[in-house]
PDB file of N, CA and C in Angstrom:
ATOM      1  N   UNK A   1      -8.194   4.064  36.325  1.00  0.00           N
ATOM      2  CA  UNK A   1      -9.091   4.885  35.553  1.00  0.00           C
ATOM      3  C   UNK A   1      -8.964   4.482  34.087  1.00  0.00           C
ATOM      4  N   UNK A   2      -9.997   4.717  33.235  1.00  0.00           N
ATOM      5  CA  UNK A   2      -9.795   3.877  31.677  1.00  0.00           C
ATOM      6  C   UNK A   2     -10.295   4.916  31.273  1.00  0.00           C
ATOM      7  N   UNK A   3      -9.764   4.906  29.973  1.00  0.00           N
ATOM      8  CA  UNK A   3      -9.610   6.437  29.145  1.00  0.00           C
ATOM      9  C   UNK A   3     -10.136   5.464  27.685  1.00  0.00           C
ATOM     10  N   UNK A   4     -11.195   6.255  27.612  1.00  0.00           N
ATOM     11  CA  UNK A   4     -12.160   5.532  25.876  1.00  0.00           C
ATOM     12  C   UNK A   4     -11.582   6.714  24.517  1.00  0.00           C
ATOM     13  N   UNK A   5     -11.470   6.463  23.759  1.00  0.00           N
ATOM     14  CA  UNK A   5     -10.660   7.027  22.698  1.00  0.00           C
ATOM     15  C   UNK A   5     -11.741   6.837  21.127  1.00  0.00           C
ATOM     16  N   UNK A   6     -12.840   7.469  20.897  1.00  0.00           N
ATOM     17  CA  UNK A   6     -13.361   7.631  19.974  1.00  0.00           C
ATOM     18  C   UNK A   6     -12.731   8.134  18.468  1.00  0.00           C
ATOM     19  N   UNK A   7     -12.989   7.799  17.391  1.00  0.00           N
ATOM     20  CA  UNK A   7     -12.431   8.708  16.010  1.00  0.00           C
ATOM     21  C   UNK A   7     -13.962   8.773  15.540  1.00  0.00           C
ATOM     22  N   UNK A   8     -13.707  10.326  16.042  1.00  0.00           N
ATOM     23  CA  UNK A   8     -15.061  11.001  14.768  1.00  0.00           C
ATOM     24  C   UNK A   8     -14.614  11.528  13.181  1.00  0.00           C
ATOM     25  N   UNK A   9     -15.282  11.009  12.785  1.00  0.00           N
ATOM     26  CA  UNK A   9     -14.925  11.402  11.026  1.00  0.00           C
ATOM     27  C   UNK A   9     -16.216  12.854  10.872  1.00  0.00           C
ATOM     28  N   UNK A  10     -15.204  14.211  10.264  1.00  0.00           N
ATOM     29  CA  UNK A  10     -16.302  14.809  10.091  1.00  0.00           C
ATOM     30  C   UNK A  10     -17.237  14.680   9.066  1.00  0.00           C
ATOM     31  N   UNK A  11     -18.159  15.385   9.121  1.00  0.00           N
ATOM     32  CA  UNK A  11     -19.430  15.411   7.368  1.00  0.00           C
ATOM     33  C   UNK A  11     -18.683  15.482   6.302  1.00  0.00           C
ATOM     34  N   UNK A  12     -17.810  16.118   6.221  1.00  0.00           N
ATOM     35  CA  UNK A  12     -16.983  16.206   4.899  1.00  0.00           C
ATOM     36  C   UNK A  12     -15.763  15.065   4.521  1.00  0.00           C
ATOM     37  N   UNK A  13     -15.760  14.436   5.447  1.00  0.00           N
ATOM     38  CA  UNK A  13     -14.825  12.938   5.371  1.00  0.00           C
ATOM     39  C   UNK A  13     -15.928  11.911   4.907  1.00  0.00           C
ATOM     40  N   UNK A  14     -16.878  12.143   5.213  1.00  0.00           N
ATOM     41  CA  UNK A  14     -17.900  10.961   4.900  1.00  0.00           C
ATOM     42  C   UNK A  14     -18.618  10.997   4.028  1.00  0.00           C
ATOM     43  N   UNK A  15     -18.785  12.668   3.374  1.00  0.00           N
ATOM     44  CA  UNK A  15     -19.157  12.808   1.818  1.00  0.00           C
ATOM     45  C   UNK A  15     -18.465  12.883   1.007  1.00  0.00           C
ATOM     46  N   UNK A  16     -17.232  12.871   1.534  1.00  0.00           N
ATOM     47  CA  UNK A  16     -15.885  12.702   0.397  1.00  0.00           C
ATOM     48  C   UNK A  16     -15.700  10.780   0.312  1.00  0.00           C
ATOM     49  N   UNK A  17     -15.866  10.064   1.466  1.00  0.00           N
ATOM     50  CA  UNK A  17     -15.248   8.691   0.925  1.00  0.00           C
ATOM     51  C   UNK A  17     -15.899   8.347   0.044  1.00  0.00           C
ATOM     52  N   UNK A  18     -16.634   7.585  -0.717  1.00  0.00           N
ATOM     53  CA  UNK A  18     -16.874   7.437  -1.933  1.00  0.00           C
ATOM     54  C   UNK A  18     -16.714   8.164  -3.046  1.00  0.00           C
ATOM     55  N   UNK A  19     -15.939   8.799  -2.988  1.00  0.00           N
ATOM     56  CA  UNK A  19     -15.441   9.641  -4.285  1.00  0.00           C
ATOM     57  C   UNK A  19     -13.776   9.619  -3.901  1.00  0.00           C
ATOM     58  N   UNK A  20     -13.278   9.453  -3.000  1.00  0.00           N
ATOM     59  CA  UNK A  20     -11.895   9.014  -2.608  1.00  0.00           C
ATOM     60  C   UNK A  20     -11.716   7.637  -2.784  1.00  0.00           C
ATOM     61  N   UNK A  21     -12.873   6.707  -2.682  1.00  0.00           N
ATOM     62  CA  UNK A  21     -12.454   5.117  -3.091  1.00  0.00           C
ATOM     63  C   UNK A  21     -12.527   5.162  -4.644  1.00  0.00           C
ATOM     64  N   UNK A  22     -13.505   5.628  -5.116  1.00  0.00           N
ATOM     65  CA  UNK A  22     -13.641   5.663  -6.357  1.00  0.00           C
ATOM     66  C   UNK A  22     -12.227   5.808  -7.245  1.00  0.00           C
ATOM     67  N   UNK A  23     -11.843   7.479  -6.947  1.00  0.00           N
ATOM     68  CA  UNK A  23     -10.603   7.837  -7.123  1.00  0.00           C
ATOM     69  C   UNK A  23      -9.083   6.952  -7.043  1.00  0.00           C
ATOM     70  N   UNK A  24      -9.571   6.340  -6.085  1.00  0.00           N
ATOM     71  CA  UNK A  24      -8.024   5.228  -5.396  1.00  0.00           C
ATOM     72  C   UNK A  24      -8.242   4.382  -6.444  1.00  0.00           C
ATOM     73  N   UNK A  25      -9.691   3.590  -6.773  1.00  0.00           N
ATOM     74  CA  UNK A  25     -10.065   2.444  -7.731  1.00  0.00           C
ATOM     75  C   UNK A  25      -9.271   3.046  -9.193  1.00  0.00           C
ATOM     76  N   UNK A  26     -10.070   4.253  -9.910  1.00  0.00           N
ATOM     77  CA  UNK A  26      -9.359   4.584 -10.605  1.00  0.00           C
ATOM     78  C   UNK A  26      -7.716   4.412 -10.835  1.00  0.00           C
ATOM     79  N   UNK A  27      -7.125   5.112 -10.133  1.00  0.00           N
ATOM     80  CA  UNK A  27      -6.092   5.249  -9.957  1.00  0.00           C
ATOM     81  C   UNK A  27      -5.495   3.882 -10.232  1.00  0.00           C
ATOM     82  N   UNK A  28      -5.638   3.018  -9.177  1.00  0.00           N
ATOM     83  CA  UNK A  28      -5.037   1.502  -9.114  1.00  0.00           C
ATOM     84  C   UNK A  28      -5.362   0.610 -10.551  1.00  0.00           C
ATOM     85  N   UNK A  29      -6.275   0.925 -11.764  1.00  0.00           N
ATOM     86  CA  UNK A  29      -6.664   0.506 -12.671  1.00  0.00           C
ATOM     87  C   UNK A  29      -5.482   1.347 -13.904  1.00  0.00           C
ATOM     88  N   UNK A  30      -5.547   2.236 -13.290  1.00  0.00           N
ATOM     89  CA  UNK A  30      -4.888   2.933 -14.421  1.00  0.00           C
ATOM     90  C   UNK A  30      -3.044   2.401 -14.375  1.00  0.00           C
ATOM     91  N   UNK A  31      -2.850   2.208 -13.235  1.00  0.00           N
ATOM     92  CA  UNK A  31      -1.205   1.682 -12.418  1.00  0.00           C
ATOM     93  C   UNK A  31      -1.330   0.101 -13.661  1.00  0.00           C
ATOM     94  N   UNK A  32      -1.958  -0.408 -13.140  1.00  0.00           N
ATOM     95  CA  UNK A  32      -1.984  -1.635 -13.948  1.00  0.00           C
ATOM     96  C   UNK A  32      -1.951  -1.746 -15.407  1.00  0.00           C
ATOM     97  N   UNK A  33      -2.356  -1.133 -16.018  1.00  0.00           N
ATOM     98  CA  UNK A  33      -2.100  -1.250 -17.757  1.00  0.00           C
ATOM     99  C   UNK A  33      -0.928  -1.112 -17.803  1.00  0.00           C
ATOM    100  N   UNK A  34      -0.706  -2.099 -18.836  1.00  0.00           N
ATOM    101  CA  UNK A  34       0.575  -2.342 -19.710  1.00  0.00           C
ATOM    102  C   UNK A  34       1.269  -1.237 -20.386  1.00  0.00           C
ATOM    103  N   UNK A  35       0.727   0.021 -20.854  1.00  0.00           N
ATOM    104  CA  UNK A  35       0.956   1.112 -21.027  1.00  0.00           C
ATOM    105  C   UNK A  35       1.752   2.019 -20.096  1.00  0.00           C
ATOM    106  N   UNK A  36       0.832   2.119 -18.970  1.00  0.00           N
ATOM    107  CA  UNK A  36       1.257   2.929 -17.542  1.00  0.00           C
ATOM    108  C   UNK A  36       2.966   2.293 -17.530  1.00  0.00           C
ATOM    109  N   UNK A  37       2.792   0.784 -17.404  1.00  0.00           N
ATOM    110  CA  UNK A  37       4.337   0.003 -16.447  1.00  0.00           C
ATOM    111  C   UNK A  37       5.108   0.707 -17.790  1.00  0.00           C
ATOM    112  N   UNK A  38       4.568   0.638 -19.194  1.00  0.00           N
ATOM    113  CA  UNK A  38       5.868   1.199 -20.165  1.00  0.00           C
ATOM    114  C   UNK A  38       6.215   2.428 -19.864  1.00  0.00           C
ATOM    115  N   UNK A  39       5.245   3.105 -19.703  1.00  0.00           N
ATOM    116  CA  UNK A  39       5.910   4.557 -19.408  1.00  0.00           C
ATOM    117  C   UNK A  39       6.860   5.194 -18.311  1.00  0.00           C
ATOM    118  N   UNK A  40       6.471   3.731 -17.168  1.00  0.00           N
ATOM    119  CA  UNK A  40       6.864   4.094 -15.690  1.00  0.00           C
ATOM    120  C   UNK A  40       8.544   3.449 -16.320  1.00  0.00           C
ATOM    121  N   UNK A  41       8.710   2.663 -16.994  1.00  0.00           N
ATOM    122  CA  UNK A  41       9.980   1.948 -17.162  1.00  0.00           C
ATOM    123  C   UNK A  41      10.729   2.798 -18.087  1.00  0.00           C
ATOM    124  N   UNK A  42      10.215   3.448 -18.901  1.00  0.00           N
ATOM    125  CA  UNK A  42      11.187   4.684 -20.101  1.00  0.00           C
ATOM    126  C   UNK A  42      11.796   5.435 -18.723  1.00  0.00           C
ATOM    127  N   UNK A  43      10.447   6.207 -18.292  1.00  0.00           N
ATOM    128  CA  UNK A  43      10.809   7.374 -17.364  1.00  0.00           C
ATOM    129  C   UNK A  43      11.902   7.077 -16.699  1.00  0.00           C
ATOM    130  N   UNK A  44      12.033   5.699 -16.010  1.00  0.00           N
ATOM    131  CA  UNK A  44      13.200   5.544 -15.190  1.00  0.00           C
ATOM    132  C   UNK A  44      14.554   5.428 -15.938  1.00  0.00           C
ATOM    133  N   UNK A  45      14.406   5.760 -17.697  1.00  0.00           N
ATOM    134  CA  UNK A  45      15.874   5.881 -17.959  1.00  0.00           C
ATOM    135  C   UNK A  45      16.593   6.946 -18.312  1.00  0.00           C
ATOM    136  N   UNK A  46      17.894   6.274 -18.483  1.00  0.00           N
ATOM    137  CA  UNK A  46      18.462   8.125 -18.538  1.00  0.00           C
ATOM    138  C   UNK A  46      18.076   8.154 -20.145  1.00  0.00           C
ATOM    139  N   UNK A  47      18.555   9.427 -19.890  1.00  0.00           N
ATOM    140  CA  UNK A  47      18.517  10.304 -21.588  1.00  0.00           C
ATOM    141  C   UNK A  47      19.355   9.544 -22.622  1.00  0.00           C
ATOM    142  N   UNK A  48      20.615   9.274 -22.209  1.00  0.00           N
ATOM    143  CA  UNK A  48      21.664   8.360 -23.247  1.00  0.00           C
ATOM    144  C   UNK A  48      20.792   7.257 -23.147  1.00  0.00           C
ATOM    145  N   UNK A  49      20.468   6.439 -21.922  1.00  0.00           N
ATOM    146  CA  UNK A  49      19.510   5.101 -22.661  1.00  0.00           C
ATOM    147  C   UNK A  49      18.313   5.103 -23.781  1.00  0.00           C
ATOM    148  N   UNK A  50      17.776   6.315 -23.598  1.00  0.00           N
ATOM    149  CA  UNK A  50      16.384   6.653 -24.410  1.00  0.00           C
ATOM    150  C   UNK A  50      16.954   6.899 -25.624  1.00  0.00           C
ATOM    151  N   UNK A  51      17.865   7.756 -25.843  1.00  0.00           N
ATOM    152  CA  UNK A  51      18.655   8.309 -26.917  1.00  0.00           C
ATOM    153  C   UNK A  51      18.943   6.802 -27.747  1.00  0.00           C
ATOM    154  N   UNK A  52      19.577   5.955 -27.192  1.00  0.00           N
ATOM    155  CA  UNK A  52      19.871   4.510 -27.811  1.00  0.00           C
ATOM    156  C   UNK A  52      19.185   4.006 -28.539  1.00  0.00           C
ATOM    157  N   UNK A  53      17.720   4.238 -28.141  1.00  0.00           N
ATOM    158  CA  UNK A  53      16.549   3.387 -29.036  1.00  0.00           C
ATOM    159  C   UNK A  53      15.468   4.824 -29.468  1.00  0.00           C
ATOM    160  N   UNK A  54      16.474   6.216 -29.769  1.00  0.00           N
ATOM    161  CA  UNK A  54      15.362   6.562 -30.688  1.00  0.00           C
ATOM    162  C   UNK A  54      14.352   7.821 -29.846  1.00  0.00           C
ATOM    163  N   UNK A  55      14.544   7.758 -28.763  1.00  0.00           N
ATOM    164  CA  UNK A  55      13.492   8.445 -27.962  1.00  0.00           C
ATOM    165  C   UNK A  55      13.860   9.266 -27.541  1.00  0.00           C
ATOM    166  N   UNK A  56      13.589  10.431 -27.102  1.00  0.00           N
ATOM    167  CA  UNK A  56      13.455  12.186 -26.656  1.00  0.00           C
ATOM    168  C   UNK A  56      12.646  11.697 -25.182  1.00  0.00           C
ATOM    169  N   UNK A  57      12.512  12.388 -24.112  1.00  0.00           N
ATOM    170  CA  UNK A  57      12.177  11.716 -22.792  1.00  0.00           C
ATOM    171  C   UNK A  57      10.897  12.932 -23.106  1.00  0.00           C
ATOM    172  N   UNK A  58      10.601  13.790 -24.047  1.00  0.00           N
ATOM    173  CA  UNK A  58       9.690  14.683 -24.268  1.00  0.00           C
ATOM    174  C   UNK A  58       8.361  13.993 -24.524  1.00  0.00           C
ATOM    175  N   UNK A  59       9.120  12.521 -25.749  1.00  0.00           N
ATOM    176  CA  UNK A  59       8.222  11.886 -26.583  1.00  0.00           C
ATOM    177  C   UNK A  59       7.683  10.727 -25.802  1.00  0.00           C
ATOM    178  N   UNK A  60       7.792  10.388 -24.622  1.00  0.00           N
ATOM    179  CA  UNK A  60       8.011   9.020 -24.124  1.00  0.00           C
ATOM    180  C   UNK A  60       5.855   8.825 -24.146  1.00  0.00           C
ATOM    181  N   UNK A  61       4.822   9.601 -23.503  1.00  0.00           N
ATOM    182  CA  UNK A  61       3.702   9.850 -23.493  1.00  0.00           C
ATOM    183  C   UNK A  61       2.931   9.591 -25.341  1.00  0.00           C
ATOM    184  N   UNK A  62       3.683  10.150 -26.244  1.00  0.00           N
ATOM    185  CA  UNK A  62       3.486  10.066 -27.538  1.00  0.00           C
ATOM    186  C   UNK A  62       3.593   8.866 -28.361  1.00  0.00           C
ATOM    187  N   UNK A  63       4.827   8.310 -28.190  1.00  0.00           N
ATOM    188  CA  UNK A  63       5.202   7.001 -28.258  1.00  0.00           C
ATOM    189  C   UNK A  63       4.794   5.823 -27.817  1.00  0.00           C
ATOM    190  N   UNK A  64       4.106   5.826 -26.229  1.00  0.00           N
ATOM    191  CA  UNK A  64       3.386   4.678 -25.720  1.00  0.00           C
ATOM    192  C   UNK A  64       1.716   5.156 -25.937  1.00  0.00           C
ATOM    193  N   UNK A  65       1.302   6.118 -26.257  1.00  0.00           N
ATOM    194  CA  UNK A  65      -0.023   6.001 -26.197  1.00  0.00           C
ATOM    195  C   UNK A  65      -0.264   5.993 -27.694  1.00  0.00           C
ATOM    196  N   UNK A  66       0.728   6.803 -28.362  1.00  0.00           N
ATOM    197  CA  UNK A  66       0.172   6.954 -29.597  1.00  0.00           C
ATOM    198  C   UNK A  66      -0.435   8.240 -30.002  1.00  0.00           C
ATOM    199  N   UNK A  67      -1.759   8.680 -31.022  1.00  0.00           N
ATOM    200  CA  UNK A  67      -1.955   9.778 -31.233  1.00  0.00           C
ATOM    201  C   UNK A  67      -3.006   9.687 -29.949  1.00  0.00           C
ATOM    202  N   UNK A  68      -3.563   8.521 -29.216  1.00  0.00           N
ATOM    203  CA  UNK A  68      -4.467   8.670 -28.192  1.00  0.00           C
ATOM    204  C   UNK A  68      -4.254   9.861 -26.954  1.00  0.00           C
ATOM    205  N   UNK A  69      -5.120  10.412 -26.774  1.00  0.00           N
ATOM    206  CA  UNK A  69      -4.857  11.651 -25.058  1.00  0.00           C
ATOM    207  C   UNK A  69      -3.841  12.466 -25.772  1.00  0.00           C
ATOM    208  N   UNK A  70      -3.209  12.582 -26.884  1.00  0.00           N
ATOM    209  CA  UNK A  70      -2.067  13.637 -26.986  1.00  0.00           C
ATOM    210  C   UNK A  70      -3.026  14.757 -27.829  1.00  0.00           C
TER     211      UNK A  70
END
C-alpha cells in the first residue's frame, strides 16, 4: 500500500512569504555591514576588556554608529 504525503501551506503562510523573504533579505544585509560585525565583536567582550579601551558596554551602539539611530 503507498501512502502520498502532501504539505499544504495555509492562506496566511502564502501572504506572509514575501514579507518573510523580504524580512530575512533585510536582516542578512544588515548582518553584513561592517558596523553590525563591530558591534557583534565589542558585545562579545567582557566589561574589563571594554573598560581597557575606554568603553561602557552601555555605549557600545553610540560609539559604532555614532550620533546616527541614537
Amino acid at each position: 500500500m503507498a501512502h502520498i504525503d502532501s504539505h499544504h501551506r495555509s492562506l496566511g503562510q502564502v501572504v506572509a512569504a514575501p514579507f518573510v523573504a523580504v524580512f530575512n533579505w533585510l536582516v542578512a544585509l544588515a548582518e553584513a555591514s561592517p558596523k553590525y560585525r563591530e558591534m557583534e565583536h565589542l558585545s562579545r567582550m567582557s566589561d574589563e576588556q571594554l573598560a581597557a579601551r575606554g568603553i561602557r558596554r552601555e555605549d557600545i551602539v553610540q560609539k559604532v554608529l555614532g550620533t546616527h539611530f541614537v
